[in-house]
C-alpha atoms as a PDB file:
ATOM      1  CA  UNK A   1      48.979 114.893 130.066  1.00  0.00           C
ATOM      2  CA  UNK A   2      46.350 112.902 132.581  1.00  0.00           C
ATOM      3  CA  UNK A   3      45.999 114.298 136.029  1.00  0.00           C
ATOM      4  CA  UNK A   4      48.368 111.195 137.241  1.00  0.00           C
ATOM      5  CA  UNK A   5      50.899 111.779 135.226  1.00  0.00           C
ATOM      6  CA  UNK A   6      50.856 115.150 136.511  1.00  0.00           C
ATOM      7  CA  UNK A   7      51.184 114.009 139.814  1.00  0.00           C
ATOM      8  CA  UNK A   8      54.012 112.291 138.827  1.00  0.00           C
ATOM      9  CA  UNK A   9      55.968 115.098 137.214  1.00  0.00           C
ATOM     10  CA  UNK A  10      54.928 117.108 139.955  1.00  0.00           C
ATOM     11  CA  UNK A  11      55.965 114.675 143.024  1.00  0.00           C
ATOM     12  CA  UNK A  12      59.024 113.628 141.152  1.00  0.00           C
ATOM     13  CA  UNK A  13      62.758 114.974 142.623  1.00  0.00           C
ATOM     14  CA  UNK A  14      63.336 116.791 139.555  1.00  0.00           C
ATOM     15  CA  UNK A  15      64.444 119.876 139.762  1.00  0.00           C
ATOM     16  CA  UNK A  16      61.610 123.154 139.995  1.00  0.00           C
ATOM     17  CA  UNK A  17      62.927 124.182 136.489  1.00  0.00           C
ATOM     18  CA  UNK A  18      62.989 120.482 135.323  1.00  0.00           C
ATOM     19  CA  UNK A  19      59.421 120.130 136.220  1.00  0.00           C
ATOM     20  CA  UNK A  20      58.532 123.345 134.684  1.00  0.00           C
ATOM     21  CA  UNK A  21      60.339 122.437 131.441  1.00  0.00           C
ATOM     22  CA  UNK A  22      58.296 119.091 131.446  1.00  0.00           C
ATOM     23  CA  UNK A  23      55.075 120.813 131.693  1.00  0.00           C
ATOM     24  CA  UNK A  24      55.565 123.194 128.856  1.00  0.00           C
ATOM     25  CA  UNK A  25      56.622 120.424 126.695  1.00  0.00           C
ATOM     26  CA  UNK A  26      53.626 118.942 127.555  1.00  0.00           C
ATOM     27  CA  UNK A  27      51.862 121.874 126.761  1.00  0.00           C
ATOM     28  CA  UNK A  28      50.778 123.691 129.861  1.00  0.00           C
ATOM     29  CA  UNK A  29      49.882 126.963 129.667  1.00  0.00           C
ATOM     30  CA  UNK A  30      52.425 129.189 132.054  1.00  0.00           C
ATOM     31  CA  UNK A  31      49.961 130.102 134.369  1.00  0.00           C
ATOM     32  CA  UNK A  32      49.195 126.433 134.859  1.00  0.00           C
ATOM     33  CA  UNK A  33      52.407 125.447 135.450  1.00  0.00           C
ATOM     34  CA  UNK A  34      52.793 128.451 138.122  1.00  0.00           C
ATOM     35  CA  UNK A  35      49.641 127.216 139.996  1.00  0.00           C
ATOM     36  CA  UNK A  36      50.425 123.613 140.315  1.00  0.00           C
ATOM     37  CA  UNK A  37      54.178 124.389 141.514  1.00  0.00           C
ATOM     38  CA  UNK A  38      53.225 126.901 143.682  1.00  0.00           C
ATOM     39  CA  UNK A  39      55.711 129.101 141.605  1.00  0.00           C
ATOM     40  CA  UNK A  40      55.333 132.556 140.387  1.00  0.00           C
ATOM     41  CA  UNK A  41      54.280 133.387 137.221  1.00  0.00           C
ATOM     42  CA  UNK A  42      57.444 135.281 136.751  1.00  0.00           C
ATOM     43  CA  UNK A  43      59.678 132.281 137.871  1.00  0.00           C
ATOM     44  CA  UNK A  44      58.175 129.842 135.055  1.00  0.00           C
ATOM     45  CA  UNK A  45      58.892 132.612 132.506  1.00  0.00           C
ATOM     46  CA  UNK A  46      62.022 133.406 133.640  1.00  0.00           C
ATOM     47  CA  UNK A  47      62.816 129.579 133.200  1.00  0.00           C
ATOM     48  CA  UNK A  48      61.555 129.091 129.808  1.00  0.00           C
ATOM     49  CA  UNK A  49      62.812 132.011 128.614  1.00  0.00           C
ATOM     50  CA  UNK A  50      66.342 131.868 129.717  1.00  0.00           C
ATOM     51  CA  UNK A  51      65.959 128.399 127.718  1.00  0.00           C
ATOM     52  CA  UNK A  52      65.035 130.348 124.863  1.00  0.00           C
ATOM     53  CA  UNK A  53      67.507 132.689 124.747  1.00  0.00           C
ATOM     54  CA  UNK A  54      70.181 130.470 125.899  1.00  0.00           C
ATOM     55  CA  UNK A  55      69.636 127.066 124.194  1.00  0.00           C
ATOM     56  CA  UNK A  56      72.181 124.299 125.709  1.00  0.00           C
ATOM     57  CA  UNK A  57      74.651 123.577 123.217  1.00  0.00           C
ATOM     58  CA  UNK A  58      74.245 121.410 120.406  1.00  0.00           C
ATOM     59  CA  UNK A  59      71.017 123.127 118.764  1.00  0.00           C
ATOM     60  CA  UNK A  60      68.164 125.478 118.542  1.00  0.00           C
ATOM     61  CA  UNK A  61      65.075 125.054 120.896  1.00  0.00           C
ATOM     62  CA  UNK A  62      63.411 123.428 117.821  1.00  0.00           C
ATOM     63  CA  UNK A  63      66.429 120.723 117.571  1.00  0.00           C
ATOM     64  CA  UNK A  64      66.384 120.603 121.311  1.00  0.00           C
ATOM     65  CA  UNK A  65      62.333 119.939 120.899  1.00  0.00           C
ATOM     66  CA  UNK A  66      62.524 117.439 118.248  1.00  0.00           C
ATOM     67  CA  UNK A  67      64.817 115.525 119.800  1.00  0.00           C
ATOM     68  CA  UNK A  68      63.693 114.957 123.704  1.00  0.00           C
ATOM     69  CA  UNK A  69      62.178 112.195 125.176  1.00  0.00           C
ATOM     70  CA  UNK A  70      58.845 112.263 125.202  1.00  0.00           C
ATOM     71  CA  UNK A  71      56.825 113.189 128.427  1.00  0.00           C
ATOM     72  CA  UNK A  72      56.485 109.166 129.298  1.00  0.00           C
ATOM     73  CA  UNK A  73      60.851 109.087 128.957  1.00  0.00           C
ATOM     74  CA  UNK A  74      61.536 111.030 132.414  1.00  0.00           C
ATOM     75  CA  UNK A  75      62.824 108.930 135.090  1.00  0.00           C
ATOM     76  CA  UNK A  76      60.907 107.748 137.833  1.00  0.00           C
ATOM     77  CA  UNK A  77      62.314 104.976 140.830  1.00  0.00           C
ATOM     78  CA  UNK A  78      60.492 102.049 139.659  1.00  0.00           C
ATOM     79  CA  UNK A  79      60.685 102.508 135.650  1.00  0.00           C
ATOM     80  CA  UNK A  80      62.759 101.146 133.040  1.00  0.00           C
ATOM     81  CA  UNK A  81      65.696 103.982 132.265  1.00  0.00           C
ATOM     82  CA  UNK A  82      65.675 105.520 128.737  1.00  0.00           C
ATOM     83  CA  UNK A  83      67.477 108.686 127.403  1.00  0.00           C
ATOM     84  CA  UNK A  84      68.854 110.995 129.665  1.00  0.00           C
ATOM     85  CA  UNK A  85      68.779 111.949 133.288  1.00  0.00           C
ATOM     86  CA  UNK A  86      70.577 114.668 135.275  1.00  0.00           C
ATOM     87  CA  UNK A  87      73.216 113.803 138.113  1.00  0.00           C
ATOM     88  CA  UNK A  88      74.436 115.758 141.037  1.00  0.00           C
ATOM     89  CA  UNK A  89      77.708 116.022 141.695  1.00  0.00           C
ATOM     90  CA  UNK A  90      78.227 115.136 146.033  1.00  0.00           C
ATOM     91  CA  UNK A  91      80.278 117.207 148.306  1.00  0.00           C
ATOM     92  CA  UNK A  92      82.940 114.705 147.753  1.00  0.00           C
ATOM     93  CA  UNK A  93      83.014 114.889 144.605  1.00  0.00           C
ATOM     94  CA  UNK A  94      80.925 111.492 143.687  1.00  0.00           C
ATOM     95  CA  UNK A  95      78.216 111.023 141.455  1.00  0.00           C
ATOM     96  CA  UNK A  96      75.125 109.333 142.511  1.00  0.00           C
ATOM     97  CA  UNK A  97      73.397 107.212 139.917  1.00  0.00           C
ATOM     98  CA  UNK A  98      69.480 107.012 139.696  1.00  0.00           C
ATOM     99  CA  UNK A  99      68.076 103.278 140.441  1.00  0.00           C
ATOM    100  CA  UNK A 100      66.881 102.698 137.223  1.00  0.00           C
ATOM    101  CA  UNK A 101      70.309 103.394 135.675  1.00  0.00           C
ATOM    102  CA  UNK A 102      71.868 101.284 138.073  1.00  0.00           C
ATOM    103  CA  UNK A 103      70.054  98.468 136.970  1.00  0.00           C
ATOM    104  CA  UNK A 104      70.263  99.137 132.922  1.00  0.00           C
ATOM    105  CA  UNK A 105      74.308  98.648 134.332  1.00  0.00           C
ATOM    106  CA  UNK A 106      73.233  95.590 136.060  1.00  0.00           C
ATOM    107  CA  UNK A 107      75.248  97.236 139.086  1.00  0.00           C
ATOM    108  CA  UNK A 108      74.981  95.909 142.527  1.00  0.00           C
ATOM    109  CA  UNK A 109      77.355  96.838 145.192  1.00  0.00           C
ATOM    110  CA  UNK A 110      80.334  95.489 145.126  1.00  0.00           C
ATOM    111  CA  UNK A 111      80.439  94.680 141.370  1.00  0.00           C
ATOM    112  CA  UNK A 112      81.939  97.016 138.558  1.00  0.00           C
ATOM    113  CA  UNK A 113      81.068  99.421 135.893  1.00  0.00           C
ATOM    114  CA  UNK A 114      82.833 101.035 133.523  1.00  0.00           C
ATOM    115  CA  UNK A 115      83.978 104.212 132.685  1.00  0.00           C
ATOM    116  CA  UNK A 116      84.818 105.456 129.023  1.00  0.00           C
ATOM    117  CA  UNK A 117      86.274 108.992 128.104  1.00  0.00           C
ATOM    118  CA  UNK A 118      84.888 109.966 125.057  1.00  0.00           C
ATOM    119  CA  UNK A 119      85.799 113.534 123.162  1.00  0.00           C
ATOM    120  CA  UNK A 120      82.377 115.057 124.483  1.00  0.00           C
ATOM    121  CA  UNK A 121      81.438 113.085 127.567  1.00  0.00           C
ATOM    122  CA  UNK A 122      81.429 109.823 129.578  1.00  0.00           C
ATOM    123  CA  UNK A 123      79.752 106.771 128.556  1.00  0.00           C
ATOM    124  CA  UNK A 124      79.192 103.878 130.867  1.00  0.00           C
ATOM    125  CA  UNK A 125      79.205 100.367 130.683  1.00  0.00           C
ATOM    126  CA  UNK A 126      77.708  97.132 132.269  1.00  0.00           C
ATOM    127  CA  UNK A 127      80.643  94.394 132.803  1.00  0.00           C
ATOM    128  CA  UNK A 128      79.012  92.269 130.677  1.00  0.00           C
ATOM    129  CA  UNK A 129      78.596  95.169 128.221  1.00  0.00           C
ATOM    130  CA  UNK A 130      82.501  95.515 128.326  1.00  0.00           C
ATOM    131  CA  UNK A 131      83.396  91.996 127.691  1.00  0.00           C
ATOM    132  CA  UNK A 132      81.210  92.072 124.776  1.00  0.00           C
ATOM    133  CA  UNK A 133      83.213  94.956 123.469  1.00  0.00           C
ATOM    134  CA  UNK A 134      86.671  93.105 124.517  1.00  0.00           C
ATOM    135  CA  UNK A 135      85.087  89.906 122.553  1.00  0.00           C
ATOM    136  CA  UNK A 136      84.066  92.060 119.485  1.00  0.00           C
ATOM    137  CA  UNK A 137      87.712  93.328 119.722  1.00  0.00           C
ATOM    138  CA  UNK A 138      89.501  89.992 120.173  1.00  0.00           C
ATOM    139  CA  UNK A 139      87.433  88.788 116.629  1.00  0.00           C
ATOM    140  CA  UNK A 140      87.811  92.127 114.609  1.00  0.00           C
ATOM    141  CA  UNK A 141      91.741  91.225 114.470  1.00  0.00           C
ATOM    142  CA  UNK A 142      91.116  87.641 113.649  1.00  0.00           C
ATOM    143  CA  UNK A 143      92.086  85.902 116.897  1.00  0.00           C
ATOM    144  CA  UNK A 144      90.263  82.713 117.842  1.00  0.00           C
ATOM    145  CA  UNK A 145      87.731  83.880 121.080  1.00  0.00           C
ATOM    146  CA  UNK A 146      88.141  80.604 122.652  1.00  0.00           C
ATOM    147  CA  UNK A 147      91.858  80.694 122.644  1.00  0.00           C
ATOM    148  CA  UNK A 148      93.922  81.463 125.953  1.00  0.00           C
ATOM    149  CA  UNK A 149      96.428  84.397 125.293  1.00  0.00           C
ATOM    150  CA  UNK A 150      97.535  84.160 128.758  1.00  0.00           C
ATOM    151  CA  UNK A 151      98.303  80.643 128.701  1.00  0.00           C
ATOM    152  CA  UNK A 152     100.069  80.647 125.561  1.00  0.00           C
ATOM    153  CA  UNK A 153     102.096  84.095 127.030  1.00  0.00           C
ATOM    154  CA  UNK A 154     102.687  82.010 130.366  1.00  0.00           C
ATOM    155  CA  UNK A 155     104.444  79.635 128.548  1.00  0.00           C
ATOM    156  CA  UNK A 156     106.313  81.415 125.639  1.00  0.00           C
ATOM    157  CA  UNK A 157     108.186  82.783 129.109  1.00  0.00           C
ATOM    158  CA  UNK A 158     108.667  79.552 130.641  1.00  0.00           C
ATOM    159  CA  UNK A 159     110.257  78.664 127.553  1.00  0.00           C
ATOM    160  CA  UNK A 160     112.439  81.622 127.120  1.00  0.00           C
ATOM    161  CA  UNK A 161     113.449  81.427 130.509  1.00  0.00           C
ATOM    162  CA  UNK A 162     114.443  78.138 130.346  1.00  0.00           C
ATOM    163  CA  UNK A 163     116.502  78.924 126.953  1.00  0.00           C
ATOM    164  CA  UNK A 164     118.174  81.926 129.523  1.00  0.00           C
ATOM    165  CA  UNK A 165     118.719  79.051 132.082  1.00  0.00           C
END
């Protein structure tokens, strides 16, 4: 890792441990990582160890290793997103997302994302993302894209309540 990519790791808002996870990865020696945090030695270990004991679910450090962005995948304001990022939940219960995710969503205020439940998390989507799904939906059962379902509903009522007339 160059010295300005350092400084980026370092300078970034990620969290202490965050930063001390992405320096290891990197390669760092402990005592490196202690001295350029201003951290204890004990505090890095502590960190890294804990991780090593107590892998997050869904693997072994190894797993965990293999498959994490690389150094040049943490966010940073400015940079394209890719992979994953961690959120903090507000006081009022809100989640603030990171600028770079914001605009991967093509979200400005006032316009809409959404939200799906899946069976192990969330996973969001652009508007434009959604429709695309809707679209994909509307062909899979055969239906013409181009053809107005509402139009055609508006007026099979009309008609029936007419015939109820």
């Amino acid at each position: 890792m160059d010295s300005s990519r350092l400084a980026q790791v370092v300078g970034s808002n990620m969290t202490v441990s965050d930063k001390i996870r992405a320096l290891d990865a990197a390669g760092y020696p402990r005592a490196d990582i202690a001295r350029v945090l201003g951290k204890r030695y004990q505090h890095v270990r502590n960190v890294l160890e804990a991780d090593r004991l107590h892998p997050p679910r869904g693997g072994r450090d190894e797993d965990r290793a293999a498959s994490a962005p690389p150094i040049d995948g943490l966010q940073e304001a400015g940079r394209e997103f890719v992979g994953t990022t961690r959120l903090n939940v507000e006081a009022d219960g809100s989640l603030r997302l990171p600028p770079d995710l914001l605009n991967a969503l093509q979200a400005r205020p006032g316009s809409v994302v959404i939200a799906e439940m899946q069976a192990d998390g969330v996973k969001l989507f652009s508007n434009s993302a959604a429709w695309d799904r809707v679209r994909a939906m509307v062909r899979q059962f055969g239906l013409d894209p181009g053809r107005d379902l509402v139009a055609e509903l508006i007026a099979e009522r009309r008609a029936e309540a007419a015939r109820d007339d």
